[in-house]
Protein backbone atom coordinates (compact mmCIF):
# COMPACT_ATOMS: atom_id res chain seq x y z
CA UNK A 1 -152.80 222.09 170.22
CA UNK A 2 -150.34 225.00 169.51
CA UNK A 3 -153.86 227.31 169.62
CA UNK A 4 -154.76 225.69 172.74
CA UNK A 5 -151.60 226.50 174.46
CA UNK A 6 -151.16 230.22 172.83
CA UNK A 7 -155.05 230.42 174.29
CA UNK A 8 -153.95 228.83 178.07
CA UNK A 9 -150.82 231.23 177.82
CA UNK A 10 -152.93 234.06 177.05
CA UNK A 11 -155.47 233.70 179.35
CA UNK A 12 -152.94 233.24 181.92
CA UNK A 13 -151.12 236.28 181.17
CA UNK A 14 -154.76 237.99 181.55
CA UNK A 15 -155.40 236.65 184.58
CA UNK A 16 -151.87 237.61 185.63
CA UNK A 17 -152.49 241.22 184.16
CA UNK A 18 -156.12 241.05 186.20
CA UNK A 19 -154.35 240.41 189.27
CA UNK A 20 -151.32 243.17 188.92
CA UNK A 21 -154.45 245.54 188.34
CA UNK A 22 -156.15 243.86 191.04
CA UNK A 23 -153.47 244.65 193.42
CA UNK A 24 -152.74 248.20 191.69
CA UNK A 25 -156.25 248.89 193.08
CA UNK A 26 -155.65 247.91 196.44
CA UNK A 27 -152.65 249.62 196.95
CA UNK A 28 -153.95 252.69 195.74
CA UNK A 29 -157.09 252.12 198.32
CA UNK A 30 -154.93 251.22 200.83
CA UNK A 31 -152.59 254.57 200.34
CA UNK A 32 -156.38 256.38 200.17
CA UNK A 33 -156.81 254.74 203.58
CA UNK A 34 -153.68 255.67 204.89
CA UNK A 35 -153.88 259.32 203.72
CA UNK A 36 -157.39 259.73 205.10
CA UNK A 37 -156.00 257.96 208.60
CA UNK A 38 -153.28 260.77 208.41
CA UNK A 39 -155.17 263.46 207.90
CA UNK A 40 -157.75 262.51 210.47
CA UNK A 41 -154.83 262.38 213.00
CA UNK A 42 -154.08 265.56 211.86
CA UNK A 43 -157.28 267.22 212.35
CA UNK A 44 -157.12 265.26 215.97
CA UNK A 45 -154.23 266.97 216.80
CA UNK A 46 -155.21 270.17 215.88
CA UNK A 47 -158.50 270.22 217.68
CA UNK A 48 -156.64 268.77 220.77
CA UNK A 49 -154.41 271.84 220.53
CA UNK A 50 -156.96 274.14 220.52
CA UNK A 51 -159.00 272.61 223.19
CA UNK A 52 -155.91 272.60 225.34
CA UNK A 53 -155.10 276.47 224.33
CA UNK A 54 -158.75 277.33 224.78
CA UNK A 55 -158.83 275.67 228.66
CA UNK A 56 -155.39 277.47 229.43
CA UNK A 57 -156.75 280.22 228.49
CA UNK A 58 -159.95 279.97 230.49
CA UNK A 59 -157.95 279.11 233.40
CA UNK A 60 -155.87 282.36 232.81
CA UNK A 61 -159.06 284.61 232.87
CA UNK A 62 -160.04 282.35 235.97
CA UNK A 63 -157.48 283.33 237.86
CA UNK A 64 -157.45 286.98 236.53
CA UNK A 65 -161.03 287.27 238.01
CA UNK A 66 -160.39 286.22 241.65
CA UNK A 67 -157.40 288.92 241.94
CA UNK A 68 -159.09 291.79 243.23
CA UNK A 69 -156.56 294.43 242.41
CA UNK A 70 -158.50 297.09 244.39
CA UNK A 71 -157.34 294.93 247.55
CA UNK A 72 -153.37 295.44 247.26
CA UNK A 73 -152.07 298.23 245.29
CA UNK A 74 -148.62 299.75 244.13
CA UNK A 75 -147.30 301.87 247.15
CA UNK A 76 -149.81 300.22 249.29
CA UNK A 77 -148.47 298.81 252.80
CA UNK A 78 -149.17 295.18 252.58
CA UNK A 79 -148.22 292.15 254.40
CA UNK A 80 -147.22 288.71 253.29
CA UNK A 81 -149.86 285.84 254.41
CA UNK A 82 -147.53 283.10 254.45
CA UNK A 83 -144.34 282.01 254.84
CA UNK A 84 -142.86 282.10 251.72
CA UNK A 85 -139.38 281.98 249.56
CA UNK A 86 -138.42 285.31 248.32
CA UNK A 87 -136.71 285.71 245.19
CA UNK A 88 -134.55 289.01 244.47
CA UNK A 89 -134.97 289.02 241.00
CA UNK A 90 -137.60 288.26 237.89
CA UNK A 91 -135.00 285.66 236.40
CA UNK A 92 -134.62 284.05 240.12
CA UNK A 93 -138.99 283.96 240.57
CA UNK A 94 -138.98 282.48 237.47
CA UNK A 95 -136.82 279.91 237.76
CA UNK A 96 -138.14 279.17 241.68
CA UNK A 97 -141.39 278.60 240.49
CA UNK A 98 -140.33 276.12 237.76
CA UNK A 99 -138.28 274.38 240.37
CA UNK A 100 -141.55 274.19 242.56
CA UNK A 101 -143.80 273.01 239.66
CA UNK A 102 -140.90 270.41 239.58
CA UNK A 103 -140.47 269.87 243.07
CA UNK A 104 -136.73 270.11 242.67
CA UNK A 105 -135.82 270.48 246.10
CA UNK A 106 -132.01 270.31 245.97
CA UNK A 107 -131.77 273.41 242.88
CA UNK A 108 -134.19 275.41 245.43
CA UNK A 109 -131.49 274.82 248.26
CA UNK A 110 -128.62 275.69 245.95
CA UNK A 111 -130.70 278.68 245.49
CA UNK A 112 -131.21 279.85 249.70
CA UNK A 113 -127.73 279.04 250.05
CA UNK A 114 -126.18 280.79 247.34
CA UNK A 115 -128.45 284.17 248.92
CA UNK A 116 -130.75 284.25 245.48
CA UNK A 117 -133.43 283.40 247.60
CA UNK A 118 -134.63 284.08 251.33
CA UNK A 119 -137.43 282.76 253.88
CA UNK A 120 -139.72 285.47 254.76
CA UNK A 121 -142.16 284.92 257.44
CA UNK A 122 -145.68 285.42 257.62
CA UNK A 123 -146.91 288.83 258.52
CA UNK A 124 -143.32 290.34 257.20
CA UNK A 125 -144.71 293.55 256.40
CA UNK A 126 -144.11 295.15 252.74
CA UNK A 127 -144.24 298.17 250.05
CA UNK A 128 -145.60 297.18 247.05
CA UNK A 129 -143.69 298.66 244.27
CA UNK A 130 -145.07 297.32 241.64
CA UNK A 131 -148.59 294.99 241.22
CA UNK A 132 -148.90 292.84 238.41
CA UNK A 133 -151.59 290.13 237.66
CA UNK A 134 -149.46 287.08 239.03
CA UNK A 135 -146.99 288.66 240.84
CA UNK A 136 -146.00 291.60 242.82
CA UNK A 137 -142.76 293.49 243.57
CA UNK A 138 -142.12 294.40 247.20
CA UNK A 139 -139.94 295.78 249.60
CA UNK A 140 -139.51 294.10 253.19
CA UNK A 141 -140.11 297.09 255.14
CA UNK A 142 -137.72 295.85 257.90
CA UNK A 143 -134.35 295.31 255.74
CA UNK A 144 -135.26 297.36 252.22
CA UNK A 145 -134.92 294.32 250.54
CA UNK A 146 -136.71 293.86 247.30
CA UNK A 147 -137.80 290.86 245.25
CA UNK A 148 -141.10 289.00 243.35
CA UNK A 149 -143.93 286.91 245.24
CA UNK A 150 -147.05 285.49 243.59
CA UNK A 151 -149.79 287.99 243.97
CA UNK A 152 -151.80 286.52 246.05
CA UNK A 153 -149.71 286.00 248.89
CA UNK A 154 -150.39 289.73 249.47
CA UNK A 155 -153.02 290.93 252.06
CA UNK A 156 -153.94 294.22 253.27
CA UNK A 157 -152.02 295.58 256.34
CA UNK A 158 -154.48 296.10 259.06
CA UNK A 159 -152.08 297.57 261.52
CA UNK A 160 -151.45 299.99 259.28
């Protein structure tokens, strides 16, 4: 009897062992699983970041290739093709822009009524000082006033 219950015990502490190994195993394949999920996600990521770089930059060269900088050059008379808010300053267009991506209507009327930023008309006729891809410098030829306006707001003067 004492052999029969040394046997029991020890097959129970086998089967006990068995099943600590047992679950050793699946832990381990689970943390497999789990590392393999991870680094998937990873690789996800990546190639969503580079897709997403790649089509900015295609839209960049896009847009690069309809500006025909032989149309509107520095110290060219131009005039502006819209009505438009005129910024006097790089920091000032950049910011104005953000607020219009935002539509942040009240910072944009801080701006016009502090004087960092005027209406200009359509057909307010300019100097281009300086021509850039995305955005041009120019002086209102009426009041010598200079500030930054998207490129392509430019057109050639033909009065001029």
């Amino acid at each position: 009897m004492k052999q029969l219950l040394i046997t029991i015990f020890s097959v129970g502490i086998l089967v006990g062992c068995n099943q600590v190994e047992e679950a050793t195993d699946e832990i381990e394949n689970e943390a497999e699983n789990v590392e393999q999920e991870v680094e998937q996600s990873l690789n996800n990521s990546e190639e969503e970041i580079t897709n997403l770089v790649n089509d900015l930059n295609n839209e960049i060269e896009e847009e690069i290739n309809e500006v025909d900088p032989s149309i509107v050059t520095e110290g060219d008379t131009a005039v502006i093709n819209t009505p438009l808010l005129f910024p006097f300053n790089e920091e000032d267009y950049d910011e104005l822009y953000g607020l219009i991506e935002q539509s942040n209507y009240e910072r944009i009327n801080e701006m016009t009524e502090n004087g960092d930023v005027i209406i200009v008309d359509e057909n307010t006729e300019v100097e281009v000082v300086d021509m850039g891809i995305r955005q041009a410098k120019v002086e209102i030829l009426s009041s010598g006033e200079q500030g930054y306006i998207p490129a392509k707001y430019l057109a050639v003067n033909e009065t001029s």
